[in-house]
C-alpha atoms as a PDB file:
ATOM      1  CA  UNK A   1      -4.084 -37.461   3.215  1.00  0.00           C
ATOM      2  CA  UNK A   2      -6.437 -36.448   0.639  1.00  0.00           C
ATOM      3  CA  UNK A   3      -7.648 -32.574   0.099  1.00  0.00           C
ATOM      4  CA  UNK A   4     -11.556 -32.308   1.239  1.00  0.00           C
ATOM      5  CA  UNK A   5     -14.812 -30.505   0.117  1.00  0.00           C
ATOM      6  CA  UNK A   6     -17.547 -30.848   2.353  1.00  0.00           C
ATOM      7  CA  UNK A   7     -20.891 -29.150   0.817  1.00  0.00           C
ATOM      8  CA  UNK A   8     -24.841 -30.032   1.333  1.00  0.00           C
ATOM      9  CA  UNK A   9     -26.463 -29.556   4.975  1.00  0.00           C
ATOM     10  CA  UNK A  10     -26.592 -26.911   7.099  1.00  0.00           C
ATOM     11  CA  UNK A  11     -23.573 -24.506   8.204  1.00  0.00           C
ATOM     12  CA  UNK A  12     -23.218 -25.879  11.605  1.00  0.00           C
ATOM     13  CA  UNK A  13     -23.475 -29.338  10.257  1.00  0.00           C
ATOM     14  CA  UNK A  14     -20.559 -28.529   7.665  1.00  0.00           C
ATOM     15  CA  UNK A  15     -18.415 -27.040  10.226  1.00  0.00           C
ATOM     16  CA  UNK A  16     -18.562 -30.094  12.988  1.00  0.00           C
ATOM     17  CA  UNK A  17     -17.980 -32.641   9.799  1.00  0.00           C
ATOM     18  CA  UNK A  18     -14.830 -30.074   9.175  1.00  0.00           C
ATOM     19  CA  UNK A  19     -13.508 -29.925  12.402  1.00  0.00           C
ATOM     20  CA  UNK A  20     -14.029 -33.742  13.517  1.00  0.00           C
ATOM     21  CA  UNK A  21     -11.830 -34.230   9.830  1.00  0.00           C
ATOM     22  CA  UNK A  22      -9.155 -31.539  10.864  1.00  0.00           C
ATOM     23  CA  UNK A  23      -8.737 -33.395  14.166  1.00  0.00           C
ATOM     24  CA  UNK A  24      -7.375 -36.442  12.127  1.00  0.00           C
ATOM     25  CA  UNK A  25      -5.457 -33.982  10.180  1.00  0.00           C
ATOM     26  CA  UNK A  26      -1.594 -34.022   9.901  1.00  0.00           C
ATOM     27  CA  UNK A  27       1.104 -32.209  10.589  1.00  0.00           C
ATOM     28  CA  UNK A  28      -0.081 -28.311  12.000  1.00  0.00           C
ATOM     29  CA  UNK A  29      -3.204 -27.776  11.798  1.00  0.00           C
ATOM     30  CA  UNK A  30      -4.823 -24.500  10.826  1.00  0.00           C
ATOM     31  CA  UNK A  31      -8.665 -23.756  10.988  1.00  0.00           C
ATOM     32  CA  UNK A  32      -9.913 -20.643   9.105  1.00  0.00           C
ATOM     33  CA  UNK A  33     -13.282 -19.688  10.052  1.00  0.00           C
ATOM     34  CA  UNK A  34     -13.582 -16.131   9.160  1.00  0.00           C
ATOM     35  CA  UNK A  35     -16.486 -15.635   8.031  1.00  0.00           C
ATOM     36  CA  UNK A  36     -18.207 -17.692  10.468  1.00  0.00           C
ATOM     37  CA  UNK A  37     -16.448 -17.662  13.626  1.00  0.00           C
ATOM     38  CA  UNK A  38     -14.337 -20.262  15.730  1.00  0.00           C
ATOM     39  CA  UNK A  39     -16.749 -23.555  17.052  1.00  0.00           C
ATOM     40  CA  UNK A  40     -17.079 -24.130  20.432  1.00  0.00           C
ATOM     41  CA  UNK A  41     -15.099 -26.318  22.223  1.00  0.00           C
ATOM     42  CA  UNK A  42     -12.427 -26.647  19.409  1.00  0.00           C
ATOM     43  CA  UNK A  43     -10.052 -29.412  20.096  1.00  0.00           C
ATOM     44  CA  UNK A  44      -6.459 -28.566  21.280  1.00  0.00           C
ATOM     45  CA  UNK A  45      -3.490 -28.267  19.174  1.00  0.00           C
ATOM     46  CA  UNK A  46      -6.005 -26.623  16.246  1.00  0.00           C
ATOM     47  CA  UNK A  47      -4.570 -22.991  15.184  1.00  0.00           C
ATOM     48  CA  UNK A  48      -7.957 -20.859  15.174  1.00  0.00           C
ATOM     49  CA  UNK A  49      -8.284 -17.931  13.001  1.00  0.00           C
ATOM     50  CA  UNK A  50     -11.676 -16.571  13.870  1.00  0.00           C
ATOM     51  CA  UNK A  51     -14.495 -14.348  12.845  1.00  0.00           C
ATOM     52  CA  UNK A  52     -13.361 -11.172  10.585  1.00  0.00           C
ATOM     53  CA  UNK A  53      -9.518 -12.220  10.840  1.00  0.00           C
ATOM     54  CA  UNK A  54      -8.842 -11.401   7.343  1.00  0.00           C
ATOM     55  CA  UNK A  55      -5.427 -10.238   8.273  1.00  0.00           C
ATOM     56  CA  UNK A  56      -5.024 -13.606  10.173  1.00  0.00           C
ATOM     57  CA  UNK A  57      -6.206 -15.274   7.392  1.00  0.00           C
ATOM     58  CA  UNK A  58      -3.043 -13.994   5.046  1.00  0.00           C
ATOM     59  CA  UNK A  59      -1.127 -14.845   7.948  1.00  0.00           C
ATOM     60  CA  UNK A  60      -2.006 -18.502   8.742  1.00  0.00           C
ATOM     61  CA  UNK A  61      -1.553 -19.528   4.901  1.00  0.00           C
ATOM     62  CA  UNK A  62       1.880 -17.837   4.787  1.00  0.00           C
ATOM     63  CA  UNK A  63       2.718 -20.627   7.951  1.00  0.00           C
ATOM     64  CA  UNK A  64       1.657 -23.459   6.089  1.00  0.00           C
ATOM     65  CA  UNK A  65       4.451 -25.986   5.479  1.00  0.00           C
ATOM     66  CA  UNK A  66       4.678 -29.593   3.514  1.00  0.00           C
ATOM     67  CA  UNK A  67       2.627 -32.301   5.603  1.00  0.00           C
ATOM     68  CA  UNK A  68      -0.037 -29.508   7.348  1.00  0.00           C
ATOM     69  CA  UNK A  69      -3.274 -29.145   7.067  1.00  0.00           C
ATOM     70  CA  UNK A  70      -5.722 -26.006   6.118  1.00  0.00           C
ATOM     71  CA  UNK A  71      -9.070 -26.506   6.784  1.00  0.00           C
ATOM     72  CA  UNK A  72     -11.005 -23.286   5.190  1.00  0.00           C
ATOM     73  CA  UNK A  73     -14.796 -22.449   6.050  1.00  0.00           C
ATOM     74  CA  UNK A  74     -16.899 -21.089   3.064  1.00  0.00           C
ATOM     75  CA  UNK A  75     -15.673 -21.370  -0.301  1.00  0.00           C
ATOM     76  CA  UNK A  76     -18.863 -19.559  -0.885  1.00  0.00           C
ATOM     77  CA  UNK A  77     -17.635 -16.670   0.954  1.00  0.00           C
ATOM     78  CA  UNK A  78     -13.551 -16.723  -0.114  1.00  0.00           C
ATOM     79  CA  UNK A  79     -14.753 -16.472  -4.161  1.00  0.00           C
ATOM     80  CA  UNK A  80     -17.119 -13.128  -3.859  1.00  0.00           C
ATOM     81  CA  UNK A  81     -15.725 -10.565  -6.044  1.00  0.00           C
ATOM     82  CA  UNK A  82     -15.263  -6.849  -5.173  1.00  0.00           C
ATOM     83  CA  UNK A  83     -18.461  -6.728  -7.686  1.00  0.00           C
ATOM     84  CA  UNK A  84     -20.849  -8.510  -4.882  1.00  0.00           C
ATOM     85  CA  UNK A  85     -22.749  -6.311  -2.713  1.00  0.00           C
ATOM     86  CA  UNK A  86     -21.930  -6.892   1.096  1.00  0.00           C
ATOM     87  CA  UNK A  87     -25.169  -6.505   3.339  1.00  0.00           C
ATOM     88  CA  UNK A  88     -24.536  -3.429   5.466  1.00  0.00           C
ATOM     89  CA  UNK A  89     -25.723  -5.572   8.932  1.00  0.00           C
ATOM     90  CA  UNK A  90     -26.210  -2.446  10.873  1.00  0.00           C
ATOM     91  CA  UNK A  91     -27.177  -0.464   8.403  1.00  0.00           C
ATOM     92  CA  UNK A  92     -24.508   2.207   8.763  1.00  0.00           C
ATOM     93  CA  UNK A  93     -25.248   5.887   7.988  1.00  0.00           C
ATOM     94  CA  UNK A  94     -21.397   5.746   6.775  1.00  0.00           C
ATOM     95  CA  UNK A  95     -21.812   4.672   3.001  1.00  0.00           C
ATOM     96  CA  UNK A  96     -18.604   5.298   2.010  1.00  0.00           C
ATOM     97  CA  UNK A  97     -16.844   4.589   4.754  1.00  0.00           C
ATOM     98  CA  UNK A  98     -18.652   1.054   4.673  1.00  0.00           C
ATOM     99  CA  UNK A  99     -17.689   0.765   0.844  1.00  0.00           C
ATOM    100  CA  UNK A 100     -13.838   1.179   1.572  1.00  0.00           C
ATOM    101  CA  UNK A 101     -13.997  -1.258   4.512  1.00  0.00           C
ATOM    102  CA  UNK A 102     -15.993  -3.363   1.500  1.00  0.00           C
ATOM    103  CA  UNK A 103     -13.326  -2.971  -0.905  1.00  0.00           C
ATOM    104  CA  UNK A 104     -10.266  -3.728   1.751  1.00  0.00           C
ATOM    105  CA  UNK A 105     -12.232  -7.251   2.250  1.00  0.00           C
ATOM    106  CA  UNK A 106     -12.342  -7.884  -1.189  1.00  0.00           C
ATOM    107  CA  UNK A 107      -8.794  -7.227  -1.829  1.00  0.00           C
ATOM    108  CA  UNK A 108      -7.942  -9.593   1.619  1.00  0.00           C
ATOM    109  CA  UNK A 109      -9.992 -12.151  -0.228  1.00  0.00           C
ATOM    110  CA  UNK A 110      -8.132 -11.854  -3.517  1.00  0.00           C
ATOM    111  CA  UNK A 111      -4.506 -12.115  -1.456  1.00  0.00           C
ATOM    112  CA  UNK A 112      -5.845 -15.207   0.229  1.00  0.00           C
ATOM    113  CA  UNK A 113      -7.045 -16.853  -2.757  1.00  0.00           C
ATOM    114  CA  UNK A 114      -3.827 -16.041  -4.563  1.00  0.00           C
ATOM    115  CA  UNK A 115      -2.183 -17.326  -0.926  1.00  0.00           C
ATOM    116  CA  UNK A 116      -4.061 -20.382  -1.590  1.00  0.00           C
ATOM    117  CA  UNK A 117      -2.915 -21.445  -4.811  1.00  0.00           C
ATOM    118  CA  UNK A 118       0.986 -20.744  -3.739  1.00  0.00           C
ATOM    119  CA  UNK A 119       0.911 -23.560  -0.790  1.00  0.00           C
ATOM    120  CA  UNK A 120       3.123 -26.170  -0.865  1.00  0.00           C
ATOM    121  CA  UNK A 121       3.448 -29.324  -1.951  1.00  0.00           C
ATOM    122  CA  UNK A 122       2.174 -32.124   0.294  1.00  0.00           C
ATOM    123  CA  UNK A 123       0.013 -29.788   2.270  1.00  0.00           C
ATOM    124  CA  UNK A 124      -3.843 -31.016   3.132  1.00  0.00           C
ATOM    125  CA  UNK A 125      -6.580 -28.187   2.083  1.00  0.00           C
ATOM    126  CA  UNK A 126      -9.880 -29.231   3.341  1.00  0.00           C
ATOM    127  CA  UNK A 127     -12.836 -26.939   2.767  1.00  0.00           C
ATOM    128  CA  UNK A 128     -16.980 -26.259   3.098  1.00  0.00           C
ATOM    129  CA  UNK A 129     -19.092 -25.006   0.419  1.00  0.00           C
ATOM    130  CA  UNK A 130     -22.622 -24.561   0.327  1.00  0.00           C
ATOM    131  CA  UNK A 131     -23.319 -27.441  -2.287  1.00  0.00           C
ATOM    132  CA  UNK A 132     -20.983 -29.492  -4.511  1.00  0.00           C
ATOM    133  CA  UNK A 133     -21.861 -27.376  -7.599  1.00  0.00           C
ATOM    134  CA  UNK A 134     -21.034 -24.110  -6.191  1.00  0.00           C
ATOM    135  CA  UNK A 135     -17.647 -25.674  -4.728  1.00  0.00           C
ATOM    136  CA  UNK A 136     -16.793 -26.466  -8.529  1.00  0.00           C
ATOM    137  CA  UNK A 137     -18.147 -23.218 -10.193  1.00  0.00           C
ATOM    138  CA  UNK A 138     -16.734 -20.966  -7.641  1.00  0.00           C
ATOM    139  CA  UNK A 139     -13.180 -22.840  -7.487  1.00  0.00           C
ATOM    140  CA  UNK A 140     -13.027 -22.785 -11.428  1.00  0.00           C
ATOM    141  CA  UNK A 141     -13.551 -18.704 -11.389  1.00  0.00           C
ATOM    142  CA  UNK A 142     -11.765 -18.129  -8.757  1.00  0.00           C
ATOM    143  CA  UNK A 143      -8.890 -20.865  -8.106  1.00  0.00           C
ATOM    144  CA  UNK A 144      -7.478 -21.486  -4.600  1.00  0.00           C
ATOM    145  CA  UNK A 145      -5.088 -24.086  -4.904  1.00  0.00           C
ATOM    146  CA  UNK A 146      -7.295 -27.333  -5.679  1.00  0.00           C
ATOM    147  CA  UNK A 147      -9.547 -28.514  -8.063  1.00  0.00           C
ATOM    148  CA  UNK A 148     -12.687 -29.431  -6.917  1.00  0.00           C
ATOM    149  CA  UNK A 149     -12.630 -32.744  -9.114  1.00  0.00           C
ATOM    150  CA  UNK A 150      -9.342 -33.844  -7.607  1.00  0.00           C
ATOM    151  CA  UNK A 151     -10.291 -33.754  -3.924  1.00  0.00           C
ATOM    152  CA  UNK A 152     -12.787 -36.389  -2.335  1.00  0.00           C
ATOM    153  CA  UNK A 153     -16.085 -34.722  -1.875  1.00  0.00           C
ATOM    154  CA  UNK A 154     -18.784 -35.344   0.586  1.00  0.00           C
ATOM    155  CA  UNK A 155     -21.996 -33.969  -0.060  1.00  0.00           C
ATOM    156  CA  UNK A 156     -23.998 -33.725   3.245  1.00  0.00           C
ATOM    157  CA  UNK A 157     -27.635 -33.631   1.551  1.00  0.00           C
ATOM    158  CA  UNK A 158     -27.041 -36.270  -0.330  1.00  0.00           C
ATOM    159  CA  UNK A 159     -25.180 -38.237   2.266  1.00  0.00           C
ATOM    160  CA  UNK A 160     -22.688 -39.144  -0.328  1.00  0.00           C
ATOM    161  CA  UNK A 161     -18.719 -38.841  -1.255  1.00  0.00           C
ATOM    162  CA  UNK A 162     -17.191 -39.038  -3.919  1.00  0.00           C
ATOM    163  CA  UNK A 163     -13.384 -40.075  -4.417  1.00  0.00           C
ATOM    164  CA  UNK A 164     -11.090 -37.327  -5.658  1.00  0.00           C
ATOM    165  CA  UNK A 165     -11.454 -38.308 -10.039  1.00  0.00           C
ATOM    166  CA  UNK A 166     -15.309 -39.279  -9.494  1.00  0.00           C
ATOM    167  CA  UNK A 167     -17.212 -37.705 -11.452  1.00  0.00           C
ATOM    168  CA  UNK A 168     -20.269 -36.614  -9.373  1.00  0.00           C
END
């Protein structure tokens, strides 16, 4: 099997595409939806890491063996640096508290990244991204383990895909 970047449409839309592809995944297969939270209805025998699971995150990519496959939501979200500002949703009074919780996510997205890049050979790593272009940019800065130009790419906008090779 083939590693996968699915970009274009909407979030939901990117998320069904990757979870009707994980289903025909091999070996174990591991879902990471962290920033985004686990789909309804998820199919059985699909290992869910779920909303804000950083630590389960680190954990799931440590399991990964030759002949699984990692599906990952949000590239987009993975490659922000400890230099991006995170929204404060409920806008709390806690600055600095919020700014170390901040800088602990950043750090869990570093170790995953770096995670990313050590998985073994033969392992599947099928991922979303907002748009093609971003998937490329963002996995030339900050590397995780494929390149976007040697996975197949489906662009959702576009209704398009690309083999892994094609230019685009």
């Amino acid at each position: 099997m083939t590693n996968l970047i699915i970009a274009g449409g909407t979030r939901r839309e990117r998320s069904q595409t990757l979870l009707g592809r994980l289903e025909g995944g091999t070996g174990r297969r591991w879902l990471v939806a962290v920033p985004c939270g686990l789909p309804h209805g998820m199919p059985d025998g699909i290992h869910g890491i779920g909303l804000n699971d950083l630590d389960g995150a680190l954990d799931a990519v440590g399991r990964v063996r030759p002949g699984d496959t990692l599906a990952v939501e949000s590239v987009d979200y993975w490659a922000m640096g400890a230099s991006e500002p995170i929204p404060n949703p409920d806008n709390n009074p806690n600055v600095a508290r919020w700014n170390a919780m901040a800088a602990a996510a950043a750090r869990k997205r570093a170790r995953f990244r770096h995670a990313m890049q050590s998985l073994p050979d033969g392992a599947t790593i099928m991922m979303t991204a907002s748009t093609l272009e971003a998937a490329e940019r963002l996995l030339g800065a900050f590397p995780m383990g494929v390149s976007c130009i040697g996975c197949e790419r489906l662009d959702l906008d576009r209704r398009t895909a690309f083999c892994p090779g094609m230019a685009a």
